[in-house]
C-alpha atoms as a PDB file:
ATOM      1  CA  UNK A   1    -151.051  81.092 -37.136  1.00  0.00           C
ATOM      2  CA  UNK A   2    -148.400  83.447 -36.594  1.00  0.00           C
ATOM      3  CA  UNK A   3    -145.275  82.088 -33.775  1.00  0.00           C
ATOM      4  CA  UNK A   4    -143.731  84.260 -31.592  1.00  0.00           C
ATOM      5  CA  UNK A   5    -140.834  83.901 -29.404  1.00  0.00           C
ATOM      6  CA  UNK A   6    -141.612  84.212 -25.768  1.00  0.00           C
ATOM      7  CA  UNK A   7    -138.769  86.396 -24.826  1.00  0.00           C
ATOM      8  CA  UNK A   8    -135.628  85.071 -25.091  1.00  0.00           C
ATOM      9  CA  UNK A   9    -136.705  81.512 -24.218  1.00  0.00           C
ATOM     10  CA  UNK A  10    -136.914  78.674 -26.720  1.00  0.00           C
ATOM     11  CA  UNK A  11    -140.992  78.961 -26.278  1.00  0.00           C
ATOM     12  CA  UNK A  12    -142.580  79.097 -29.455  1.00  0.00           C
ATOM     13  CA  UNK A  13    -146.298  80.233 -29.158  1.00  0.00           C
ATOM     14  CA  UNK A  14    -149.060  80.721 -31.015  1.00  0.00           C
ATOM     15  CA  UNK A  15    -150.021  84.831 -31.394  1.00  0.00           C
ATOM     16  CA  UNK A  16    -153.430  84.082 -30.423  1.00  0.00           C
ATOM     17  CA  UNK A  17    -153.584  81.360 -27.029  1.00  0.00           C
ATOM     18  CA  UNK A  18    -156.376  80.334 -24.831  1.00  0.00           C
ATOM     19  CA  UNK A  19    -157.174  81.753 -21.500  1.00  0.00           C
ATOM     20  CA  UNK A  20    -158.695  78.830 -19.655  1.00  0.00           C
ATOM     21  CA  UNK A  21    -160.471  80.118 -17.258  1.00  0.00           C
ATOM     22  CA  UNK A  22    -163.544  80.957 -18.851  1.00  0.00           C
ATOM     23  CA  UNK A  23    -163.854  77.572 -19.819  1.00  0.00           C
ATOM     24  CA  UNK A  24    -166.179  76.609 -16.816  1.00  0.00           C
ATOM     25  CA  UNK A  25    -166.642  73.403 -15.309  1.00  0.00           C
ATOM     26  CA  UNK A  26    -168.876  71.328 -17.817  1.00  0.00           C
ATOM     27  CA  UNK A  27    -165.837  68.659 -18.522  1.00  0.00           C
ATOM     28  CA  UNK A  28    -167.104  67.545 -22.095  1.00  0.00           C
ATOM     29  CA  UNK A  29    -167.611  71.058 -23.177  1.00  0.00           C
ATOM     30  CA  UNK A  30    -164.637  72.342 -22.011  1.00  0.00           C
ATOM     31  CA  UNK A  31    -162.193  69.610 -23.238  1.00  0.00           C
ATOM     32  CA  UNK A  32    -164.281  70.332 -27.053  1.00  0.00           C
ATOM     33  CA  UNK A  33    -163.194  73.961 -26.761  1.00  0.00           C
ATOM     34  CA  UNK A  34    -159.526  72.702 -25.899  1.00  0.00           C
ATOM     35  CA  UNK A  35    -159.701  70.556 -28.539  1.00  0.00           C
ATOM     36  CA  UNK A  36    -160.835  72.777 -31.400  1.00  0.00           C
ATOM     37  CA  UNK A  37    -158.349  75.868 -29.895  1.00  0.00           C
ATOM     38  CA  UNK A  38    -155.651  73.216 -30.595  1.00  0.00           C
ATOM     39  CA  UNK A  39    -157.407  72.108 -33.984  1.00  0.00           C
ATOM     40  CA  UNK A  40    -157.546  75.472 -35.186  1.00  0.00           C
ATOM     41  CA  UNK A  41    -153.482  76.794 -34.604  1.00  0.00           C
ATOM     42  CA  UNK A  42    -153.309  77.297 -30.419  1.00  0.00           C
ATOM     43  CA  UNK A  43    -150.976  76.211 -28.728  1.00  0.00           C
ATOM     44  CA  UNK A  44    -151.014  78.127 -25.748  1.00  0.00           C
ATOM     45  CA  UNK A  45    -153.154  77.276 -22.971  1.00  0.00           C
ATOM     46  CA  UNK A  46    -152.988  79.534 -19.752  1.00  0.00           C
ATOM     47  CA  UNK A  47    -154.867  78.534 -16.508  1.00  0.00           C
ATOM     48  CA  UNK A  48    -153.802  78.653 -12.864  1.00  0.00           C
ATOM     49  CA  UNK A  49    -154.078  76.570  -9.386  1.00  0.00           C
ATOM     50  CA  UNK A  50    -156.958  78.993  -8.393  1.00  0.00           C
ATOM     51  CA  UNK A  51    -159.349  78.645 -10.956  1.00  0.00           C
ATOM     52  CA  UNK A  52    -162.364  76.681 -10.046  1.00  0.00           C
ATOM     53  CA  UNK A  53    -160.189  75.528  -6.809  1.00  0.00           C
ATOM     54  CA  UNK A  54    -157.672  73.461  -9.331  1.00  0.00           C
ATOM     55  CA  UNK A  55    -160.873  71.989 -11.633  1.00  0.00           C
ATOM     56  CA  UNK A  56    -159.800  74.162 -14.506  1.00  0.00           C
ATOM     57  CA  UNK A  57    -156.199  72.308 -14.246  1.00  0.00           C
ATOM     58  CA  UNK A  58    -157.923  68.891 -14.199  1.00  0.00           C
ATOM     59  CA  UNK A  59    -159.698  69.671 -17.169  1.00  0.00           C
ATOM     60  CA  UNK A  60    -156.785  71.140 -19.589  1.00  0.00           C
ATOM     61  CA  UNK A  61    -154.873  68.044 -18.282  1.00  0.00           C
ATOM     62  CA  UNK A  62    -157.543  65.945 -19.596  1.00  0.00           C
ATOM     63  CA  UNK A  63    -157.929  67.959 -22.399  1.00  0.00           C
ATOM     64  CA  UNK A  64    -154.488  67.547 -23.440  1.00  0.00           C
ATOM     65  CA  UNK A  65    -154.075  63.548 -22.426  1.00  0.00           C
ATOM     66  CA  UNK A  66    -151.849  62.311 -26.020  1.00  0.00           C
ATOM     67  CA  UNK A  67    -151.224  65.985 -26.692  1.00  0.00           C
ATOM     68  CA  UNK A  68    -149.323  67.244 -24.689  1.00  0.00           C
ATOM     69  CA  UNK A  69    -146.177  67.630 -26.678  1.00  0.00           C
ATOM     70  CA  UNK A  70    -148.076  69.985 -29.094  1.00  0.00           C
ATOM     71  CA  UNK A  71    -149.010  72.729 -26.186  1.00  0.00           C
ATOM     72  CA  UNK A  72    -146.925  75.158 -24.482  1.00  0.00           C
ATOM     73  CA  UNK A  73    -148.707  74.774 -21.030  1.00  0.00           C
ATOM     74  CA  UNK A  74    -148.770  77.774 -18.536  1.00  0.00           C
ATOM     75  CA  UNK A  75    -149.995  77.594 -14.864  1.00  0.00           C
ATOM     76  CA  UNK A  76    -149.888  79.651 -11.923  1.00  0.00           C
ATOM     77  CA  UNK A  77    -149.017  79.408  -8.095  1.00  0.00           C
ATOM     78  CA  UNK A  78    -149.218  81.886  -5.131  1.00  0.00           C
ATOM     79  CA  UNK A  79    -152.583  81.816  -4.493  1.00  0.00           C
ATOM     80  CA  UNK A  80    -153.565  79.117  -1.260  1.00  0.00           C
ATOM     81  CA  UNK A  81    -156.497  77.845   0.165  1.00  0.00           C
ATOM     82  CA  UNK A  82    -156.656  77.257   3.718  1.00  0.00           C
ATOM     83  CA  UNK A  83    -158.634  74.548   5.004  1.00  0.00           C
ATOM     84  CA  UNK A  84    -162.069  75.561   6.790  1.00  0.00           C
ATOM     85  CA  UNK A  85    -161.508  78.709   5.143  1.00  0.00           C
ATOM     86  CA  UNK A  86    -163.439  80.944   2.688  1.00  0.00           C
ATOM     87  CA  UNK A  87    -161.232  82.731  -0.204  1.00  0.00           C
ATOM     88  CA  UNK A  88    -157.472  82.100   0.329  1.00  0.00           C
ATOM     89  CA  UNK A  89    -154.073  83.896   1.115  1.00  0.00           C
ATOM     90  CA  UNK A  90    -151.332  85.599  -0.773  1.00  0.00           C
ATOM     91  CA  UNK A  91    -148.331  82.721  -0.010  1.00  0.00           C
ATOM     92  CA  UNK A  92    -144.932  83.442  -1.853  1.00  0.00           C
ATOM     93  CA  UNK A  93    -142.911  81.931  -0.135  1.00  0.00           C
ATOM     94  CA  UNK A  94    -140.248  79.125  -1.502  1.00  0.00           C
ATOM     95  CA  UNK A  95    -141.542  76.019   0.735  1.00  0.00           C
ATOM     96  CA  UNK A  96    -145.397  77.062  -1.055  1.00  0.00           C
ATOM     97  CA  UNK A  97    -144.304  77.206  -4.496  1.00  0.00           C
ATOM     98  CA  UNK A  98    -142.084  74.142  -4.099  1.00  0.00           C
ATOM     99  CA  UNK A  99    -145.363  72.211  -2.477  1.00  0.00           C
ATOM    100  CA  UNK A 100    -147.765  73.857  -4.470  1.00  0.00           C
ATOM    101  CA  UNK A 101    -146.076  72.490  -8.066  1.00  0.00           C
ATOM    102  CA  UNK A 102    -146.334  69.378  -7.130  1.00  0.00           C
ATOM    103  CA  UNK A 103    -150.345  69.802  -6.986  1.00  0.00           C
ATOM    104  CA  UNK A 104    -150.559  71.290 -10.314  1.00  0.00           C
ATOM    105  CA  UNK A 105    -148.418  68.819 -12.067  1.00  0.00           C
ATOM    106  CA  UNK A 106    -150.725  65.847 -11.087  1.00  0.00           C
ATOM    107  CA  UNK A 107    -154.008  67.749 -11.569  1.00  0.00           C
ATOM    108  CA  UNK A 108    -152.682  68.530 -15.133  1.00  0.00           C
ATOM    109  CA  UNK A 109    -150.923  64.966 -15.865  1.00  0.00           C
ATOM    110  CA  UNK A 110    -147.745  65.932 -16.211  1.00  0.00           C
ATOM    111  CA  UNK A 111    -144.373  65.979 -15.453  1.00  0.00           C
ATOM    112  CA  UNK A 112    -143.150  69.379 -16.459  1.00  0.00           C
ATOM    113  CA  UNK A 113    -144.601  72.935 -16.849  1.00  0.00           C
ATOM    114  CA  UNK A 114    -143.386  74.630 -19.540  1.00  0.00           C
ATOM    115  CA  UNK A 115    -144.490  78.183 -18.302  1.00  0.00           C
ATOM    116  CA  UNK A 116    -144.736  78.318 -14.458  1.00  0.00           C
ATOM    117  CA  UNK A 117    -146.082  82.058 -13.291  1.00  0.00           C
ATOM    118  CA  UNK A 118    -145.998  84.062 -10.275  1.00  0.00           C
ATOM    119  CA  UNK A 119    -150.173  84.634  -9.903  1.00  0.00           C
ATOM    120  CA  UNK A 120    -149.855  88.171  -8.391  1.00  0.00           C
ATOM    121  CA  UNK A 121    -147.542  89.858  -6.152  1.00  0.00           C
ATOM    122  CA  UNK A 122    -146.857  92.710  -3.998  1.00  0.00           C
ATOM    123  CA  UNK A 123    -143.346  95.177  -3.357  1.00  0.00           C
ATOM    124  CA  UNK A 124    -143.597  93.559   0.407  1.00  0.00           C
ATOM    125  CA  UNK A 125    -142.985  89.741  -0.835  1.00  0.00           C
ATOM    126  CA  UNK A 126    -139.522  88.323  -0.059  1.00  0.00           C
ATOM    127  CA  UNK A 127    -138.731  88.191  -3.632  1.00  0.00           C
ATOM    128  CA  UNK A 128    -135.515  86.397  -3.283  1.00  0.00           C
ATOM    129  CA  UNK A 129    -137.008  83.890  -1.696  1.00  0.00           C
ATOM    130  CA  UNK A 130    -139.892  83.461  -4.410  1.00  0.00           C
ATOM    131  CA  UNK A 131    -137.115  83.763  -7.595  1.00  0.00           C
ATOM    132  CA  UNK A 132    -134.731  80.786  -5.534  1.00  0.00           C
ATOM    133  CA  UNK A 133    -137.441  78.558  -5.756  1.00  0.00           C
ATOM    134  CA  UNK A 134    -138.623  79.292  -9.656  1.00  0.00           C
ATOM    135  CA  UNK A 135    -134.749  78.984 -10.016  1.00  0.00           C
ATOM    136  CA  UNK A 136    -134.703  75.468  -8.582  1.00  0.00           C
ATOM    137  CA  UNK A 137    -137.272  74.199 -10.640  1.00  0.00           C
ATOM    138  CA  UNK A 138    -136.082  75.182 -13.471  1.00  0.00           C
ATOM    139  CA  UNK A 139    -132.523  73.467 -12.583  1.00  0.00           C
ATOM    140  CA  UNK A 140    -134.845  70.260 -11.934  1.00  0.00           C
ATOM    141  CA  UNK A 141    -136.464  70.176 -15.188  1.00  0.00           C
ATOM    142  CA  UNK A 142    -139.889  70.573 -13.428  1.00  0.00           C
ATOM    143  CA  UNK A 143    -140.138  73.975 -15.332  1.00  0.00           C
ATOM    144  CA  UNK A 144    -139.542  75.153 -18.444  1.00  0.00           C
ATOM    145  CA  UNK A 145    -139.339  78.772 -17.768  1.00  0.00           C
ATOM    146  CA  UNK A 146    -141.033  81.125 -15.314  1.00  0.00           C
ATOM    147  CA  UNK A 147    -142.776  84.739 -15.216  1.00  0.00           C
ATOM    148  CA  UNK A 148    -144.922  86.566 -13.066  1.00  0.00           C
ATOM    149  CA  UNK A 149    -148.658  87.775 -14.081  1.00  0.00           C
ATOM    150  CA  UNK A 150    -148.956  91.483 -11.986  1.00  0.00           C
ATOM    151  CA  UNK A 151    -150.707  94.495 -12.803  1.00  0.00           C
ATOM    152  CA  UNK A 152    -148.365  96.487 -10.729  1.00  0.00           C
ATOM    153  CA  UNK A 153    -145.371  98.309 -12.218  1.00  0.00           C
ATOM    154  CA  UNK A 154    -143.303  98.426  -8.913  1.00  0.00           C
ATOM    155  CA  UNK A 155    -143.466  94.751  -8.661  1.00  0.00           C
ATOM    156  CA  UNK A 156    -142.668  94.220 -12.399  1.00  0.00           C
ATOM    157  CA  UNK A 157    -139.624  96.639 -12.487  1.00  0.00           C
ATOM    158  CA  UNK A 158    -138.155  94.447  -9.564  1.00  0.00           C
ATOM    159  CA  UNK A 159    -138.756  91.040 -11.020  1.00  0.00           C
ATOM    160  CA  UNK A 160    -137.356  92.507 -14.827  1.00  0.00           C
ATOM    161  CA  UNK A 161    -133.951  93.244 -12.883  1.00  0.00           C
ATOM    162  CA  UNK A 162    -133.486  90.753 -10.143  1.00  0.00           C
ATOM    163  CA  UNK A 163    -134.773  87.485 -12.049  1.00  0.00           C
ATOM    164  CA  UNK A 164    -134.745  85.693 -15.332  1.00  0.00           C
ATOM    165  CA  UNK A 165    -138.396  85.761 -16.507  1.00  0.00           C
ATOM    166  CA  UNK A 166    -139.201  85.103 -19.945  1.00  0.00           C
ATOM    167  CA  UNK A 167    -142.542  86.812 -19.342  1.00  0.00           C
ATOM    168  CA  UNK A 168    -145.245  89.172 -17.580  1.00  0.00           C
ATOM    169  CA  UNK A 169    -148.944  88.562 -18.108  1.00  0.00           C
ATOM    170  CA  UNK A 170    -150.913  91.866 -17.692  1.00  0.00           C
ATOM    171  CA  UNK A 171    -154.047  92.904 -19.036  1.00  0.00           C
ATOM    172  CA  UNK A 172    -153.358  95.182 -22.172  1.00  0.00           C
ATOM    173  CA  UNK A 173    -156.601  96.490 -23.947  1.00  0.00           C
ATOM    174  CA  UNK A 174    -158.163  99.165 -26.071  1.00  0.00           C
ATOM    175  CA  UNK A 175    -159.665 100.451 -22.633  1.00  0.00           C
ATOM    176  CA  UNK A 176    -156.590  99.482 -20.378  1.00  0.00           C
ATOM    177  CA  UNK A 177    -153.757 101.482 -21.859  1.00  0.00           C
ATOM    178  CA  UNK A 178    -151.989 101.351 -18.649  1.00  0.00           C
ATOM    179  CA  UNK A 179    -149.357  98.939 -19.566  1.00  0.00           C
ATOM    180  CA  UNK A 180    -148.409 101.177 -22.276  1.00  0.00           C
ATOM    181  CA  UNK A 181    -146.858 103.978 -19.967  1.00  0.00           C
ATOM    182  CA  UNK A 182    -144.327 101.845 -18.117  1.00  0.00           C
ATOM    183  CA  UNK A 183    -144.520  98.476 -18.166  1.00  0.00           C
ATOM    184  CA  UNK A 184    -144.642  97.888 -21.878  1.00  0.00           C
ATOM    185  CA  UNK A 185    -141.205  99.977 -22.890  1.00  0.00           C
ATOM    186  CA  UNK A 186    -139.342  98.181 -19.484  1.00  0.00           C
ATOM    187  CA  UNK A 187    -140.025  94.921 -21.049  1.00  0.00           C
ATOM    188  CA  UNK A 188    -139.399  95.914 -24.354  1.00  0.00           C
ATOM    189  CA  UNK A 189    -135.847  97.101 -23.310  1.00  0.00           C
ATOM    190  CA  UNK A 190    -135.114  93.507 -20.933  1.00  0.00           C
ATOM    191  CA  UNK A 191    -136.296  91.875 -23.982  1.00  0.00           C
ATOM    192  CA  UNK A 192    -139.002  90.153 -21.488  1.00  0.00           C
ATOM    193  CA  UNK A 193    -142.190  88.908 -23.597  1.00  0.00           C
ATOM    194  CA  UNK A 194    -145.841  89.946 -22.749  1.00  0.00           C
ATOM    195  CA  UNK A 195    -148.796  88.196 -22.051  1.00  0.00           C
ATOM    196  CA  UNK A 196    -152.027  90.227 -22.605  1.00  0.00           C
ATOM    197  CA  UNK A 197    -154.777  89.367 -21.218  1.00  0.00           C
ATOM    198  CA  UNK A 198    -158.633  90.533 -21.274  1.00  0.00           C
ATOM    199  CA  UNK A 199    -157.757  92.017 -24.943  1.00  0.00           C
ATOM    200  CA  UNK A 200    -161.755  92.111 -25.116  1.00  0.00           C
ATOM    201  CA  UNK A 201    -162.040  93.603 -21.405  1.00  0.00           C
ATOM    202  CA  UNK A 202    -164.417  90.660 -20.053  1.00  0.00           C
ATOM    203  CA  UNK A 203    -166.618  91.071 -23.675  1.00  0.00           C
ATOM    204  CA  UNK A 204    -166.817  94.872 -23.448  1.00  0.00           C
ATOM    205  CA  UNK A 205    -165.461  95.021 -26.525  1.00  0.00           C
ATOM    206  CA  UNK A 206    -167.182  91.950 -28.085  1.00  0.00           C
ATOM    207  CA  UNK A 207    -168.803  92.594 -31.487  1.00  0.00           C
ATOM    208  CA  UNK A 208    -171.356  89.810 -30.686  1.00  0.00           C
ATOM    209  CA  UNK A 209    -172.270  90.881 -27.204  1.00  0.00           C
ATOM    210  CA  UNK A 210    -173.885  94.458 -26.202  1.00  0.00           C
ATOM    211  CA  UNK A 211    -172.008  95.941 -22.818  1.00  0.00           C
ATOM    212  CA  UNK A 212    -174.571  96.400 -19.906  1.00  0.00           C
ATOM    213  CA  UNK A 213    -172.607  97.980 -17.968  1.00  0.00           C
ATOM    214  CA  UNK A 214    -169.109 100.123 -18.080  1.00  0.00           C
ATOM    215  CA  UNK A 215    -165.209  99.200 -17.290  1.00  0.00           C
ATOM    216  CA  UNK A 216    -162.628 101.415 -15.414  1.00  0.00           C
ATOM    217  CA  UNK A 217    -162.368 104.222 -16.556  1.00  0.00           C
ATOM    218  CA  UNK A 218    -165.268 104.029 -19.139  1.00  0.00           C
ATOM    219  CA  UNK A 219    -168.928 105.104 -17.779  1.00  0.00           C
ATOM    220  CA  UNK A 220    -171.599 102.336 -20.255  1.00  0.00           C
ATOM    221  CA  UNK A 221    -172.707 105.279 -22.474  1.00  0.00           C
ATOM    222  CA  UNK A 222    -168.629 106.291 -22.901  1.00  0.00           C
ATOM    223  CA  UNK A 223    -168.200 102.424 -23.763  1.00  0.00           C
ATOM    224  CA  UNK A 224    -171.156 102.039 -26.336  1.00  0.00           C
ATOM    225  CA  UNK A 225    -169.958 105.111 -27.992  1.00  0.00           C
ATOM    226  CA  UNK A 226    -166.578 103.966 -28.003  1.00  0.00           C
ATOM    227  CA  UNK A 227    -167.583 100.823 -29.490  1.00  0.00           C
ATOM    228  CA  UNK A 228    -169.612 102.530 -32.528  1.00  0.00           C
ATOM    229  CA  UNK A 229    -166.458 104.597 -32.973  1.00  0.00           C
ATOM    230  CA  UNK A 230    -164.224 101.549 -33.003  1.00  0.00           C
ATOM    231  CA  UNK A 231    -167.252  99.746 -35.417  1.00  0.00           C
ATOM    232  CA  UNK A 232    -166.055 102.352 -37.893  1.00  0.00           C
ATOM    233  CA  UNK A 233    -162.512 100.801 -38.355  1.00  0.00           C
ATOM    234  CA  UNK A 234    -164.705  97.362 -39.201  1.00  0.00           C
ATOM    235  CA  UNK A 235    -163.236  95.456 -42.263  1.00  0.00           C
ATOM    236  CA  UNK A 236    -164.336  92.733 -44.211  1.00  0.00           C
ATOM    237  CA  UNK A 237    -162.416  89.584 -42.100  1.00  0.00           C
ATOM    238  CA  UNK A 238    -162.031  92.031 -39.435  1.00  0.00           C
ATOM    239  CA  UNK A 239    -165.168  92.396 -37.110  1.00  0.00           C
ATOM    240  CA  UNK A 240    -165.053  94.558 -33.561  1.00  0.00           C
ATOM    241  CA  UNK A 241    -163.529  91.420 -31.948  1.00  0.00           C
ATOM    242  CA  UNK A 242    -160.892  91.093 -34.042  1.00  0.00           C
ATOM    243  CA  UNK A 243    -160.175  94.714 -34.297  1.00  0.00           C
ATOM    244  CA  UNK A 244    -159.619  94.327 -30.728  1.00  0.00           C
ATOM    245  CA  UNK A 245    -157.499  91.447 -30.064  1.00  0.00           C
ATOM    246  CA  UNK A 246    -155.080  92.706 -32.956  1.00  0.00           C
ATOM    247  CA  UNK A 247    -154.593  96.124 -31.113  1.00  0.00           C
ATOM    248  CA  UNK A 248    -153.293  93.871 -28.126  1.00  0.00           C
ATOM    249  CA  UNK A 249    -151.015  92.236 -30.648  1.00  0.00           C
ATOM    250  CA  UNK A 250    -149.950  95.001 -32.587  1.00  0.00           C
ATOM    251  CA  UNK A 251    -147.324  96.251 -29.829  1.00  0.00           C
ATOM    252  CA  UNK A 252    -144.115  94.322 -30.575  1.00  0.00           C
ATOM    253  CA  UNK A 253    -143.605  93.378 -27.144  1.00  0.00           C
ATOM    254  CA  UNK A 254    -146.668  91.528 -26.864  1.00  0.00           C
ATOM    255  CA  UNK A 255    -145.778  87.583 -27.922  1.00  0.00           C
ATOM    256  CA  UNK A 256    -149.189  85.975 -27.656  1.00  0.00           C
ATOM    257  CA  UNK A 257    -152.661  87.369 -26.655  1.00  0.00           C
ATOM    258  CA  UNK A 258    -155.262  85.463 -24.464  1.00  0.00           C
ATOM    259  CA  UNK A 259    -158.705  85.753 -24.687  1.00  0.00           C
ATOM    260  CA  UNK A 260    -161.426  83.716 -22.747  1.00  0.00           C
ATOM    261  CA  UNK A 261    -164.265  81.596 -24.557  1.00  0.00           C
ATOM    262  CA  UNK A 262    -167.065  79.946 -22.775  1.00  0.00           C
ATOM    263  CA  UNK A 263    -168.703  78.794 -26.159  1.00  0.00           C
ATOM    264  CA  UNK A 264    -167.324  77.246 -29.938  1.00  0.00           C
ATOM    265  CA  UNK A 265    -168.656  80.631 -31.163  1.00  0.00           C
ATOM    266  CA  UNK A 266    -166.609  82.752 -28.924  1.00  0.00           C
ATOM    267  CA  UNK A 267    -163.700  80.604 -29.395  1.00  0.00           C
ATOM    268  CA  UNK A 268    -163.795  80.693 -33.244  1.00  0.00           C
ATOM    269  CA  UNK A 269    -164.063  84.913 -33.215  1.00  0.00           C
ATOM    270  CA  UNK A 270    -161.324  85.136 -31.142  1.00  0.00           C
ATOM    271  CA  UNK A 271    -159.016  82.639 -32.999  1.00  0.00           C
ATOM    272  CA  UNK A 272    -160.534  84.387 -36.184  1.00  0.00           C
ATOM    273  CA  UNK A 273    -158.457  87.316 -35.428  1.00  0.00           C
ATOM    274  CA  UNK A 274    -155.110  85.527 -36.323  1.00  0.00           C
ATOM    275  CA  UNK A 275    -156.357  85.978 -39.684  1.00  0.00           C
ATOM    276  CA  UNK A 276    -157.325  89.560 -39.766  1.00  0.00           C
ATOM    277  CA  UNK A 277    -155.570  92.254 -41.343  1.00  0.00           C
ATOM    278  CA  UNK A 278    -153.237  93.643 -38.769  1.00  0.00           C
ATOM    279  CA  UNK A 279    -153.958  97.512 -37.614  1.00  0.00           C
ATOM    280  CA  UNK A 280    -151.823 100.433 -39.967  1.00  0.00           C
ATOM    281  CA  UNK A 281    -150.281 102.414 -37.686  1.00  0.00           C
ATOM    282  CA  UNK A 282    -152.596 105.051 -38.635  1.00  0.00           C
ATOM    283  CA  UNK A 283    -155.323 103.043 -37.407  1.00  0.00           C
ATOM    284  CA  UNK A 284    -153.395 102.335 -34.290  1.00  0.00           C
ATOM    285  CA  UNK A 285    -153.174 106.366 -34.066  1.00  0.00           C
ATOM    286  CA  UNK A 286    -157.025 106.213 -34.634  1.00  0.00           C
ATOM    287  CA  UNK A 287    -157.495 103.688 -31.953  1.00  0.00           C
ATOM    288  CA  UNK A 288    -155.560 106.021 -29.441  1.00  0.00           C
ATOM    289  CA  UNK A 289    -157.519 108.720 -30.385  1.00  0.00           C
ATOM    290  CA  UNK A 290    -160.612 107.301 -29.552  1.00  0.00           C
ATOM    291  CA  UNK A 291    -159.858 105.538 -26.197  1.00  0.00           C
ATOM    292  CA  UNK A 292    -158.014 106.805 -23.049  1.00  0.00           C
ATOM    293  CA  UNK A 293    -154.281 106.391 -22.382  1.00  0.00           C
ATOM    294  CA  UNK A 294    -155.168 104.990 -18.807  1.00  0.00           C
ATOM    295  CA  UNK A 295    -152.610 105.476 -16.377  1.00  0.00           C
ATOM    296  CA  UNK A 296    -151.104 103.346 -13.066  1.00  0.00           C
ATOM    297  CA  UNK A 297    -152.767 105.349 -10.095  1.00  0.00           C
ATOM    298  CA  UNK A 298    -151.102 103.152  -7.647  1.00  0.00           C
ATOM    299  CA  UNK A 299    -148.080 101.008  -7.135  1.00  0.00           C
ATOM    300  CA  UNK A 300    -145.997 102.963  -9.227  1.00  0.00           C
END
């Protein structure tokens, strides 16, 4: 598999990583699909404090128990659960993130994090605050680097020019151009590697799985007959799937894509795709032809 540099950090990653959340809870299952991902070329493995209320840590931990020194391992904070409480809060703050580390580093079984990400954010946070304590961690050793995962460009923008991220995770697909507007030359420029996620838009773009129902910005008929135009780009080692996750890849700012898998067959699609003939960049032109350059409607 292909190794990218994420940003300027000394991060090697695989092109093609695992997003972990769709892994579910089934521990057996789950640590399989680790097991092949790794088996197979990943080596990055993205989950987050939130998912499945810190279950999805446990289980890459134990996934990666006598392996962990082949796995660039990516979590996120930000998001906390209040006792007695339904959902949780939005909590930035340094004393949080500094507490909050410390949670995810024994649920996963280890002593460092080698990419520790901001889950979220908002242009109200006290950023200074949330960068000092990123900062500290990573003069402690308990990080490796740090980055932010936001969907919002006004929030990006300030964390590209008052921090040292290596990275931004947004979602960055055929049907959510967005990223490409803004957020994709500004990182390109800080030299600031991306993280795109949902290449496959939740399965919308699938070749195995028939949409029933639409995305933003896409109606269900304006998505099936999107995917029968995309179908027509189809190569032999190159299905709909793979077609998809290589347009995430083919922007040079993007270092690794992530896309879920709940079963071995999703898994081995996705990781399939590493091995596909990369898009011309008159099928790229094509692409953009046939889908929607979504833009940012809000936080701008």
């Amino acid at each position: 598999m292909k190794m990218n540099r994420l940003g300027t950090s000394d991060l090697l990653v695989g092109e093609i990583g695992l997003g972990c959340m769709s892994l579910g809870t089934e521990e057996a299952k789950a640590i399989g699909l680790v097991h092949e991902a790794m088996e197979r070329g990943v080596n990055f493995l993205d989950t987050a404090d939130l998912y499945d209320d810190g279950r999805n840590e446990e289980i890459v931990g134990k996934a990666i128990r006598g392996r962990r020194d082949r796995v660039v391992l990516a979590t996120k904070v930000g998001n906390r659960r209040v006792p007695g409480q339904e959902g949780w809060t939005w909590d930035p703050s340094r004393a949080y993130i500094l507490s909050a580390v410390k949670e995810s580093l024994r649920r996963l079984g280890t002593d460092y994090i080698d990419l520790y990400q901001l889950h979220g954010g908002t242009i109200e946070d006290p950023m200074d605050e949330t960068i000092e304590a990123f900062e500290q961690l990573k003069r402690e050793g308990t990080i490796r680097e740090y980055g932010i995962s936001s969907i919002r460009p006004n929030v990006i923008r300030e964390y590209a020019a008052r921090s040292s991220i290596v990275s931004v995770m947004n979602a960055y697909s055929i049907v959510d151009r967005r990223a490409e507007e803004t957020v994709l030359p500004l990182l390109g420029e800080r030299k600031i590697g991306v993280i795109a996620r949902g290449p496959l838009a939740s399965g919308a773009l699938a070749a195995n799985r028939e949409p029933a129902r639409g995305v933003p910005d896409y109606e269900l008929e304006e998505l099936k007959a999107l995917r029968e135009r995309l179908r027509g780009l189809e190569t032999p080692g190159r299905s709909l799937t793979q077609l998809a996750i290589r347009y995430s890849l083919a922007h040079p700012t993007v270092a690794v894509a992530i896309p879920g898998a709940s079963s071995r067959e999703q898994l081995l699609q996705n990781i399939a795709a590493s091995q596909a003939p990369e898009l011309t960049l008159e099928e790229l032109e094509t692409i953009r032809g046939f889908s929607k350059p979504n833009v940012y409607a809000a936080h701008r």
